[in-house]
N, C-alpha and C. Protein backbone atom coordinates (compact mmCIF):
# COMPACT_ATOMS: atom_id res chain seq x y z
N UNK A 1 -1.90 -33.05 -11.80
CA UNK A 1 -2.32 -31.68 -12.08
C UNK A 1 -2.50 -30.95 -10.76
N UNK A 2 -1.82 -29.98 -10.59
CA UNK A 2 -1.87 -29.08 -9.64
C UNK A 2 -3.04 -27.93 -9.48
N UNK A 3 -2.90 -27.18 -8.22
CA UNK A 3 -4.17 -25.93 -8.05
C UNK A 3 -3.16 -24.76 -8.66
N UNK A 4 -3.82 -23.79 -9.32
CA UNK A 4 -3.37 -22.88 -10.19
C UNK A 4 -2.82 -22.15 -8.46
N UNK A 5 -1.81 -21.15 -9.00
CA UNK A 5 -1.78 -19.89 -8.34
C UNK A 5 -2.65 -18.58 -8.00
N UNK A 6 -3.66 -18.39 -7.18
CA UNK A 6 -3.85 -17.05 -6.87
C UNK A 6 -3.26 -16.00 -7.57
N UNK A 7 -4.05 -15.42 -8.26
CA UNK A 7 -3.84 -14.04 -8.87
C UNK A 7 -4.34 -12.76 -8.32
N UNK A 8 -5.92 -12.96 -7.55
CA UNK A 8 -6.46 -12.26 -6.77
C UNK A 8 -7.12 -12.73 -5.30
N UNK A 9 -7.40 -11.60 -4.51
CA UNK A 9 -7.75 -12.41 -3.21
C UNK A 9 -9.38 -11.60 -3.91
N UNK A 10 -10.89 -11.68 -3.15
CA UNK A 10 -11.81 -10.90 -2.85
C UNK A 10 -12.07 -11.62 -1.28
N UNK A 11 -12.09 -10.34 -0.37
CA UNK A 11 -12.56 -10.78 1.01
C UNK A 11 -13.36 -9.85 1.61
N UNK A 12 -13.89 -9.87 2.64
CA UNK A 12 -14.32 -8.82 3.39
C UNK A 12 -13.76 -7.83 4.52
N UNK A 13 -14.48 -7.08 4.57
CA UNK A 13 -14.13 -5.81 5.77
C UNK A 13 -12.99 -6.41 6.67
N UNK A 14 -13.43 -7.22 7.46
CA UNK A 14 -12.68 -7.69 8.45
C UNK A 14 -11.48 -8.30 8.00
N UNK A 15 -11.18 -8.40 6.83
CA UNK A 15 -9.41 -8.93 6.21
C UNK A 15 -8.83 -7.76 6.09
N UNK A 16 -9.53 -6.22 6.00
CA UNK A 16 -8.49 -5.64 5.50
C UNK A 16 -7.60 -4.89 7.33
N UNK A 17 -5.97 -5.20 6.72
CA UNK A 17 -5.14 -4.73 7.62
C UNK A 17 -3.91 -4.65 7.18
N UNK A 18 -3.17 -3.59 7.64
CA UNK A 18 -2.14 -2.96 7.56
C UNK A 18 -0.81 -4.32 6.42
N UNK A 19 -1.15 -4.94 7.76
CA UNK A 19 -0.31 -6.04 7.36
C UNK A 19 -0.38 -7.30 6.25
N UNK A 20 -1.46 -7.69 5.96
CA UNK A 20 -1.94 -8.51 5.12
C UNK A 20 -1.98 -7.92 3.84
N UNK A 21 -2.64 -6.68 3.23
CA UNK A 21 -2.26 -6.08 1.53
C UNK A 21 -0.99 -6.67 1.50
N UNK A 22 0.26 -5.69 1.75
CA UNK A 22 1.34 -6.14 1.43
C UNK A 22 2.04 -7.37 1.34
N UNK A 23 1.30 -8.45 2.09
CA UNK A 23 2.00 -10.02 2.46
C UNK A 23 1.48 -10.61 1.18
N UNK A 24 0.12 -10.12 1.12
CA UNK A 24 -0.07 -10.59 -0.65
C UNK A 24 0.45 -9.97 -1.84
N UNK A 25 0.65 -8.30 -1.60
CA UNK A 25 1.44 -8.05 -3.09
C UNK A 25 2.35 -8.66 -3.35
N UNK A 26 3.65 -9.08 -2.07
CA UNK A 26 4.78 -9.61 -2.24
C UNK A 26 4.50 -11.08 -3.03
N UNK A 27 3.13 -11.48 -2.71
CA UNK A 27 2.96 -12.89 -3.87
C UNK A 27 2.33 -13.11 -4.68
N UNK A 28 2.68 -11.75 -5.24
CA UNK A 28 1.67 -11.35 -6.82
C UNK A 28 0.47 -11.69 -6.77
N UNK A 29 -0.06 -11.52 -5.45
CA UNK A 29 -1.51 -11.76 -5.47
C UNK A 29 -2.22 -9.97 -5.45
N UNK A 30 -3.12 -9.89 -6.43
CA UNK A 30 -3.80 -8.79 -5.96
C UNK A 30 -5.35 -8.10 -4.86
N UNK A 31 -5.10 -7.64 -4.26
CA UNK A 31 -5.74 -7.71 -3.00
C UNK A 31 -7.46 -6.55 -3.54
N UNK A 32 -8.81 -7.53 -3.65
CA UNK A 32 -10.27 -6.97 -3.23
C UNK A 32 -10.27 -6.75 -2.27
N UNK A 33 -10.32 -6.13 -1.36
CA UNK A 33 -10.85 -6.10 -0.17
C UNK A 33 -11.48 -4.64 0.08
N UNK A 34 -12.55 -4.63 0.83
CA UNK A 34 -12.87 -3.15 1.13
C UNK A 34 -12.49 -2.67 2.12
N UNK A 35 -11.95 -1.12 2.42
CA UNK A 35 -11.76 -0.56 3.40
C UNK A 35 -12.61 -0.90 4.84
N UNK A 36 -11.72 -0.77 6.19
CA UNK A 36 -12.82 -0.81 7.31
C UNK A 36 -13.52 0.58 7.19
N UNK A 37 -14.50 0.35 7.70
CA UNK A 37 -15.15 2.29 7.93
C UNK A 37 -14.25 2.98 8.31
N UNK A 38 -13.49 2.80 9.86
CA UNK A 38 -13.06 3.49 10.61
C UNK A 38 -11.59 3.33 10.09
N UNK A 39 -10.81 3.48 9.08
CA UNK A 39 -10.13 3.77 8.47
C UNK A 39 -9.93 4.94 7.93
N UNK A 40 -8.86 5.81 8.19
CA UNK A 40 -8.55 6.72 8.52
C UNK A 40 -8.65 7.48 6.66
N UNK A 41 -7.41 6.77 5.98
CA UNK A 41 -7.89 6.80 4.17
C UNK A 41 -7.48 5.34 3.80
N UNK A 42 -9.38 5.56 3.50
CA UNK A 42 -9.47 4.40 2.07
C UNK A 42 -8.67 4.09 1.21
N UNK A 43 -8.48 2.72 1.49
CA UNK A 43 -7.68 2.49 0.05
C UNK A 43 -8.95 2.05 -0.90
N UNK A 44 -8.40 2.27 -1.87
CA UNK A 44 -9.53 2.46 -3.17
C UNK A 44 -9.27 0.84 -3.59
């Protein structure tokens, strides 16, 4: 018996970046994460 697949990530501030959302949409993972402050627009 295997580990299921990731469906969602939840992480913190410091995961969110440019580059990482997209590396997970591409693996049908869906991305929690909250915006940094100093982010220009929030992603919701």
């Amino acid at each position: 018996m295997g580990v299921p697949r990731a469906r969602a990530l939840i992480a913190g501030r410091g995961d969110d970046s440019n580059a990482f959302r997209p590396a997970l949409a591409g693996r049908g993972i869906e991305a929690c994460i909250p915006s940094k402050k100093n982010r220009k627009q929030p992603i919701p």
